[in-house]
N, C-alpha and C. Protein backbone atom coordinates (compact mmCIF):
# COMPACT_ATOMS: atom_id res chain seq x y z
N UNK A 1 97.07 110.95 100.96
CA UNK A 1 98.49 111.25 100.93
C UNK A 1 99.30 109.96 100.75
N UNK A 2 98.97 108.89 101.64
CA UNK A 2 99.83 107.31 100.94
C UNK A 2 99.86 107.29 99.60
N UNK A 3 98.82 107.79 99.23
CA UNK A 3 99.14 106.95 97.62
C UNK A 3 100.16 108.17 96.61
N UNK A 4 99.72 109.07 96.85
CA UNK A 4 100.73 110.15 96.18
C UNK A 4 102.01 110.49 96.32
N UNK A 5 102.19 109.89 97.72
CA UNK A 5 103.67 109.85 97.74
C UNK A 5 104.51 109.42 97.34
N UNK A 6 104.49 108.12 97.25
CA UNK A 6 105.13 107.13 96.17
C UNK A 6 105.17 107.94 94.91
N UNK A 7 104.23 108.41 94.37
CA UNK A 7 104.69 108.83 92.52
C UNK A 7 105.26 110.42 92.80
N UNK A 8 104.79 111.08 93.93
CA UNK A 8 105.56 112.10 93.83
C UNK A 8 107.50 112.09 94.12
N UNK A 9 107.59 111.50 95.08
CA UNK A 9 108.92 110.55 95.28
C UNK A 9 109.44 110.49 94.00
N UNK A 10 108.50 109.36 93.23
CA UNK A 10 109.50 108.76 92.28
C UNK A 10 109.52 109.97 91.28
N UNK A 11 109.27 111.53 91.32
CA UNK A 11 109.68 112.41 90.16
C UNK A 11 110.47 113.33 90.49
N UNK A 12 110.88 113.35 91.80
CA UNK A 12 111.89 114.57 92.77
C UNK A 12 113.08 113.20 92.72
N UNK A 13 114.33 114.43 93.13
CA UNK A 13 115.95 114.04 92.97
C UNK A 13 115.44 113.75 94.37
N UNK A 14 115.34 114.14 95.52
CA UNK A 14 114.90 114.33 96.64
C UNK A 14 113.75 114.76 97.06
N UNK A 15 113.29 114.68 98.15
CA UNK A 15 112.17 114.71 99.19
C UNK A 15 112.37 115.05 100.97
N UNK A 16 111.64 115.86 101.02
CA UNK A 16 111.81 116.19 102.47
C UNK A 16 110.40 116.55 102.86
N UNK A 17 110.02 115.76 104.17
CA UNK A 17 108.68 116.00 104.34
C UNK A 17 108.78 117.45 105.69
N UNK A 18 107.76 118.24 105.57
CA UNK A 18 107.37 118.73 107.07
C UNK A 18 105.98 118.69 107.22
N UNK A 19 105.87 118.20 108.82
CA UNK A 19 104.60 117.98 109.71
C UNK A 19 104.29 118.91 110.12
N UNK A 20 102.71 119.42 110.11
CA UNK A 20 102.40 120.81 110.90
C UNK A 20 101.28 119.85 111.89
N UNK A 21 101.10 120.06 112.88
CA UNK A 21 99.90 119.89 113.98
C UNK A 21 99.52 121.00 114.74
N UNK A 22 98.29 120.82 115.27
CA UNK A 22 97.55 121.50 115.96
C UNK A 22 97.98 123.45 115.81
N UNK A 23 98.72 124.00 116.57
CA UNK A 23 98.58 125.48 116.52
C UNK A 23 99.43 125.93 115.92
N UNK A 24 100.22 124.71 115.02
CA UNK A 24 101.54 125.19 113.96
C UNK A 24 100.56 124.50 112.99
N UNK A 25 99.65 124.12 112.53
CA UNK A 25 98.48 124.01 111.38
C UNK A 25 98.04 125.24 110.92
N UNK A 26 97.36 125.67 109.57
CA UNK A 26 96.47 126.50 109.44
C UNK A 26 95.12 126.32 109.85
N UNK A 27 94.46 127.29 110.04
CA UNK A 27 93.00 127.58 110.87
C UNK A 27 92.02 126.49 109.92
N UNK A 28 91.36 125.82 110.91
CA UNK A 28 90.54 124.75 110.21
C UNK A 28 91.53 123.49 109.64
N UNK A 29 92.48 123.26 110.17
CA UNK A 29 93.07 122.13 109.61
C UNK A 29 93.53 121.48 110.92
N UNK A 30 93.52 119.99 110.83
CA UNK A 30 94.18 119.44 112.09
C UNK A 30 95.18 119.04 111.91
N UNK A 31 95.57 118.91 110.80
CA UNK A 31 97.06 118.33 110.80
C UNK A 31 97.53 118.70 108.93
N UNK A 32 98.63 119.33 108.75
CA UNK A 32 99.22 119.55 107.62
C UNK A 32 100.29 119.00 107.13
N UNK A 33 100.60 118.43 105.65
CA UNK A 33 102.08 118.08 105.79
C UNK A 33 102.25 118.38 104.30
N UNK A 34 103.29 119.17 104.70
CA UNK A 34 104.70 119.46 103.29
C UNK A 34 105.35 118.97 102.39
N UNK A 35 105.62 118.39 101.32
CA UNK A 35 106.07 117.57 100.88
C UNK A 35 107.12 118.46 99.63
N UNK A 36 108.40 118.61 100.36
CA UNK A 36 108.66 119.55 99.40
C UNK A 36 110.03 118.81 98.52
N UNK A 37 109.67 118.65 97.01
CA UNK A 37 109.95 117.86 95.82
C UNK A 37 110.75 118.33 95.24
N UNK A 38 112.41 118.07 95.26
CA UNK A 38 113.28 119.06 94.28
C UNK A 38 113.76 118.02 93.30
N UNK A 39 114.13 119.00 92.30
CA UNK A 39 114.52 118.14 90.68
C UNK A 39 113.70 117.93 89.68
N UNK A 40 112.35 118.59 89.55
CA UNK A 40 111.19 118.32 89.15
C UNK A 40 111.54 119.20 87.67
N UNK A 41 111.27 118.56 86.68
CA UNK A 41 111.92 119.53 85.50
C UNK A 41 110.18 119.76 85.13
N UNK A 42 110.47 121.35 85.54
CA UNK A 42 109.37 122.10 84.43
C UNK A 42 109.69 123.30 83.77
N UNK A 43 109.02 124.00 82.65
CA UNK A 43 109.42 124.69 82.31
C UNK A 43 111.01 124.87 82.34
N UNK A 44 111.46 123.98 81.60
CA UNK A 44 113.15 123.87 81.02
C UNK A 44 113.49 123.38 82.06
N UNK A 45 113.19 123.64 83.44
CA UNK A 45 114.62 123.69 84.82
C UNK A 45 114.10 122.92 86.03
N UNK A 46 115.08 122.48 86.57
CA UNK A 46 114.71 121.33 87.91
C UNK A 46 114.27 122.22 88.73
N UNK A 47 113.01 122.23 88.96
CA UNK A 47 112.20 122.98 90.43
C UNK A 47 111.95 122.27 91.87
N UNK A 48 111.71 123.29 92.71
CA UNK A 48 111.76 122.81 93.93
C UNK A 48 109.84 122.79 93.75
N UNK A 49 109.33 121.83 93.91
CA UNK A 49 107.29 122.09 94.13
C UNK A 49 107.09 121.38 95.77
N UNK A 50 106.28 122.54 96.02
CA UNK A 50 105.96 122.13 97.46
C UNK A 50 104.53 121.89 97.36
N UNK A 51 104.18 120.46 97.71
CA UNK A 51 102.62 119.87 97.65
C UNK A 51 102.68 119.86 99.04
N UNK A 52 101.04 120.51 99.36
CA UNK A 52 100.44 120.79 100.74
C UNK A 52 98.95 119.85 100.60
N UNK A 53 99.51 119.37 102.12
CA UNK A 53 98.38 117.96 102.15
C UNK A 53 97.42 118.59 103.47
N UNK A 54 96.21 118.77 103.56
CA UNK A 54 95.92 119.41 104.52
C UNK A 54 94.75 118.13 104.71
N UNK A 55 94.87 117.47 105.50
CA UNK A 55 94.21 116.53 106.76
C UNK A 55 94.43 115.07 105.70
N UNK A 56 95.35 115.23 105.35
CA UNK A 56 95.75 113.80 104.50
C UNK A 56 95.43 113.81 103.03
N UNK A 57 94.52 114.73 102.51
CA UNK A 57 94.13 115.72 101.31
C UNK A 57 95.15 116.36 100.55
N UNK A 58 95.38 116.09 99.08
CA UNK A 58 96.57 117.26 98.60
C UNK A 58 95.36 118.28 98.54
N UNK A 59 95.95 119.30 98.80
CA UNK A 59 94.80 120.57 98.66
C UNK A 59 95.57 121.87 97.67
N UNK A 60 97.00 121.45 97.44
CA UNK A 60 97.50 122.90 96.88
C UNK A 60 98.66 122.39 96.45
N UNK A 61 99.63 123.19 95.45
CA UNK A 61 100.92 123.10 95.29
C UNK A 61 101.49 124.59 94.76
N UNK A 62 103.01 124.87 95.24
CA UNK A 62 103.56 125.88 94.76
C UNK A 62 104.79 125.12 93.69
N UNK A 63 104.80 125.58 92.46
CA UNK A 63 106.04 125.87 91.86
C UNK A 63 106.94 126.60 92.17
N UNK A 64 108.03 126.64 92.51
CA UNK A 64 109.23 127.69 92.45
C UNK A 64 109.96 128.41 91.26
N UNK A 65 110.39 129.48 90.97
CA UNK A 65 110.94 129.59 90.13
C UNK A 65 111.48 130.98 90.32
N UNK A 66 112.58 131.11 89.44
CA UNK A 66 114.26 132.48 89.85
C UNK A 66 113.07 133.87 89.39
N UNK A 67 113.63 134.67 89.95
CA UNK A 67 113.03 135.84 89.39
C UNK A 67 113.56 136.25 88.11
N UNK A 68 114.33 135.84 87.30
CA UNK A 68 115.03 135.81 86.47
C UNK A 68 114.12 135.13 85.00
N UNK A 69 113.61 134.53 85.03
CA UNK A 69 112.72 133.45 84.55
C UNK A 69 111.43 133.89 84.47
N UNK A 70 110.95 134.33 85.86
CA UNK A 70 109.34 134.30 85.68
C UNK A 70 108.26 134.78 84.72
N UNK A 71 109.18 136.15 84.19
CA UNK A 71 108.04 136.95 83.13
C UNK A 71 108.16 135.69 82.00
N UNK A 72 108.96 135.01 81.79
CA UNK A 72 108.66 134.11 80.28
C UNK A 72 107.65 132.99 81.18
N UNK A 73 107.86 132.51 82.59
CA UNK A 73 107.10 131.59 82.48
C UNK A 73 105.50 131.98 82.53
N UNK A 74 104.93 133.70 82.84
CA UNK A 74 104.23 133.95 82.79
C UNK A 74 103.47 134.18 81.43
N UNK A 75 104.37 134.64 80.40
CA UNK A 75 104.03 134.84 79.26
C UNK A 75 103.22 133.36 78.76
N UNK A 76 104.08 132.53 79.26
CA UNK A 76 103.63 130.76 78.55
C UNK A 76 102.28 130.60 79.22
N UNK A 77 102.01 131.06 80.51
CA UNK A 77 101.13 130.29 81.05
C UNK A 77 99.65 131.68 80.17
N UNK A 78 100.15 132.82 80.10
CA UNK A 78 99.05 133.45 79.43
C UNK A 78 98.70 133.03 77.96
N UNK A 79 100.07 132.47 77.31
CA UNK A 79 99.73 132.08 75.97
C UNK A 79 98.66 130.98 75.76
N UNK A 80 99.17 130.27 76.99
CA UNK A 80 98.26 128.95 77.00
C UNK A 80 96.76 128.99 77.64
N UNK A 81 96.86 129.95 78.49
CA UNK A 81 94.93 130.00 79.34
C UNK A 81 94.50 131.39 78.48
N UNK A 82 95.20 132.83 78.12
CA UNK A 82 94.91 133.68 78.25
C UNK A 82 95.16 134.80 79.29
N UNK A 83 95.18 135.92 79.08
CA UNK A 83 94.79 136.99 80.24
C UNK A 83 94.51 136.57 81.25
N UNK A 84 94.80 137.12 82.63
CA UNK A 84 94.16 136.66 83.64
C UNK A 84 92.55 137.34 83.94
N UNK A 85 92.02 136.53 84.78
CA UNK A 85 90.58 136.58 84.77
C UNK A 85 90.58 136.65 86.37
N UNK A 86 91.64 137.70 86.74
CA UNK A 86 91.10 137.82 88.34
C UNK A 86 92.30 138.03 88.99
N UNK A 87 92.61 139.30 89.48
CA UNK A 87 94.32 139.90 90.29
C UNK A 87 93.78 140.50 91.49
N UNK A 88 94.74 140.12 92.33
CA UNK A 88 94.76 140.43 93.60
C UNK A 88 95.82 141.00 94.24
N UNK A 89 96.28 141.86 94.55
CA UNK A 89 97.62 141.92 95.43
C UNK A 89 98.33 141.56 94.62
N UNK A 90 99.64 141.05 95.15
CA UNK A 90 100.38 139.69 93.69
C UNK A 90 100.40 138.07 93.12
N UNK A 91 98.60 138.34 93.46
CA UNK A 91 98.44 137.20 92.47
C UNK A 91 97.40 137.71 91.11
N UNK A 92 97.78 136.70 90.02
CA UNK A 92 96.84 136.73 88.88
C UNK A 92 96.81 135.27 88.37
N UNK A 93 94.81 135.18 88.56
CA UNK A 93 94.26 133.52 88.40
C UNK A 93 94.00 133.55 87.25
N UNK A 94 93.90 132.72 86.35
CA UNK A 94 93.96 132.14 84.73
C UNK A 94 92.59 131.18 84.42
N UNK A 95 92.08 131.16 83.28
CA UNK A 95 90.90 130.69 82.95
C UNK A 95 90.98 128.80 83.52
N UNK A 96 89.81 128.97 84.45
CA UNK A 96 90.07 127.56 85.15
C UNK A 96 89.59 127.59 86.45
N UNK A 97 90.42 128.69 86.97
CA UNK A 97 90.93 129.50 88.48
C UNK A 97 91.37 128.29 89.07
N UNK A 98 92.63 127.49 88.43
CA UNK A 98 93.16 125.97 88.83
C UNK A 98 94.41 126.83 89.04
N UNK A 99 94.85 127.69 88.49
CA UNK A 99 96.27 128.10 88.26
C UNK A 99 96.33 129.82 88.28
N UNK A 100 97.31 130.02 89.31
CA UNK A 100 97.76 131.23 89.67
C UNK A 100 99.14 131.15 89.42
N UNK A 101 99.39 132.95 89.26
CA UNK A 101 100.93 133.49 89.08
C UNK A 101 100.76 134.05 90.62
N UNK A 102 102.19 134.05 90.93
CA UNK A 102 102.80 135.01 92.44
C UNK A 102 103.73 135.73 92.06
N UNK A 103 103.36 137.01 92.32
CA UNK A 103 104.53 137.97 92.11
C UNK A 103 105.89 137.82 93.21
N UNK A 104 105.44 137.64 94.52
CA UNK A 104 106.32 138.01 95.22
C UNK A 104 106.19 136.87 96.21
N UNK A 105 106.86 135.62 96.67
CA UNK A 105 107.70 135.07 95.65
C UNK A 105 107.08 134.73 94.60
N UNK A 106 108.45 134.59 93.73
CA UNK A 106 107.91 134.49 92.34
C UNK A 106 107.43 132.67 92.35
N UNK A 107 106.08 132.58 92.17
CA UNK A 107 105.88 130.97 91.81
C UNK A 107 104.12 131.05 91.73
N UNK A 108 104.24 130.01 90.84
CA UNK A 108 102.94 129.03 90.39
C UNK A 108 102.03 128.51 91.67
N UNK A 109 100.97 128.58 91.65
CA UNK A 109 100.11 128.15 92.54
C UNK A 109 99.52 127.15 91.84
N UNK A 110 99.09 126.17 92.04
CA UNK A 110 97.78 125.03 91.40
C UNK A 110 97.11 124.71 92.70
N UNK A 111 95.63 124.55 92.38
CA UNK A 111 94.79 124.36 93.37
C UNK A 111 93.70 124.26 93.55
N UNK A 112 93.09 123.54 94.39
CA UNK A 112 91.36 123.13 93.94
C UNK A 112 90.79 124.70 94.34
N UNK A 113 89.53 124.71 93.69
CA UNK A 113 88.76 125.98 93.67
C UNK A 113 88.73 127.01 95.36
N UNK A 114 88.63 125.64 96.40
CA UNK A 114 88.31 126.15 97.69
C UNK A 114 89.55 126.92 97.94
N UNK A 115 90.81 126.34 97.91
CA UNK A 115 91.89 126.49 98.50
C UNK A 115 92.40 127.94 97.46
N UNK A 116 91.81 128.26 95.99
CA UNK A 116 92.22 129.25 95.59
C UNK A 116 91.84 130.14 96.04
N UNK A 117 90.35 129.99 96.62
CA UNK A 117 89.56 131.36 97.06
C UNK A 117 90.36 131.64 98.49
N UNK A 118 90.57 130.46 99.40
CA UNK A 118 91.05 130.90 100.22
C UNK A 118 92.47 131.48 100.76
N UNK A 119 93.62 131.64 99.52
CA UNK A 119 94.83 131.74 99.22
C UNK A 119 94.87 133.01 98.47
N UNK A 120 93.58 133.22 97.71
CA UNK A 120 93.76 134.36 96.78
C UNK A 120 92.91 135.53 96.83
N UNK A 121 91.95 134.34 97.42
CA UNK A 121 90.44 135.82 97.14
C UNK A 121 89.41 135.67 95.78
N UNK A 122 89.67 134.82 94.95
CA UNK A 122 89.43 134.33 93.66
C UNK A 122 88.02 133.51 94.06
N UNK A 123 87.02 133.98 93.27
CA UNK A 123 85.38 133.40 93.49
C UNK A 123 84.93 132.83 92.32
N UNK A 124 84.88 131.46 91.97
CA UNK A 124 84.43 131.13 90.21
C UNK A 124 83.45 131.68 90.46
């Protein structure tokens, strides 16, 4: 997490960190922290991305984005991987299983393989 902070910093208008410990952690983690990044221009518009560091580890990130927006940003992300290759509830994982859609809220998931299965249900 030291070293990522600095470049994540330098691509957000702002930064606000939150600390999770012990029984405000998720299960199997000893310590979590938030790093939530606004001004981040993707897909056309300054987003809020929340990178989750779980024991000093980035392990995950959410994109944000309006409900207003999402079916085009979904369309892009199918144009670009394809169909999804794996739906759950309201998620659908994309060839990779690096990158998920969320229906409800509407936002982007990225994430190492462990943290998808354990977020989504998704098994390469």
């Amino acid at each position: 997490m030291a070293s990522a902070q600095p470049r994540i910093a330098a691509a957000c208008t702002r930064i606000e960190a939150l600390h999770y410990t012990g029984a405000e952690a998720a299960p199997a983690r000893e310590e979590q922290t938030q790093l939530d990044c606004y001004g981040v221009n993707l897909y056309g518009a300054p987003r809020k991305v929340e990178f989750m560091f779980n024991d000093g580890t980035l392990a995950f990130l959410w994109i944000l984005m309006e409900p207003s927006e999402s079916e085009r940003i979904r369309r892009e992300i199918v144009s670009a991987r394809g169909p999804s290759i794996y739906q759950n509830g309201g998620y659908e994982v994309f060839r990779g299983g690096e990158i998920a859609f969320r229906s409800d809220p509407r936002e982007l998931l990225i994430a190492n393989p462990a943290m998808m299965t354990e977020i989504t249900g998704y098994r390469p």
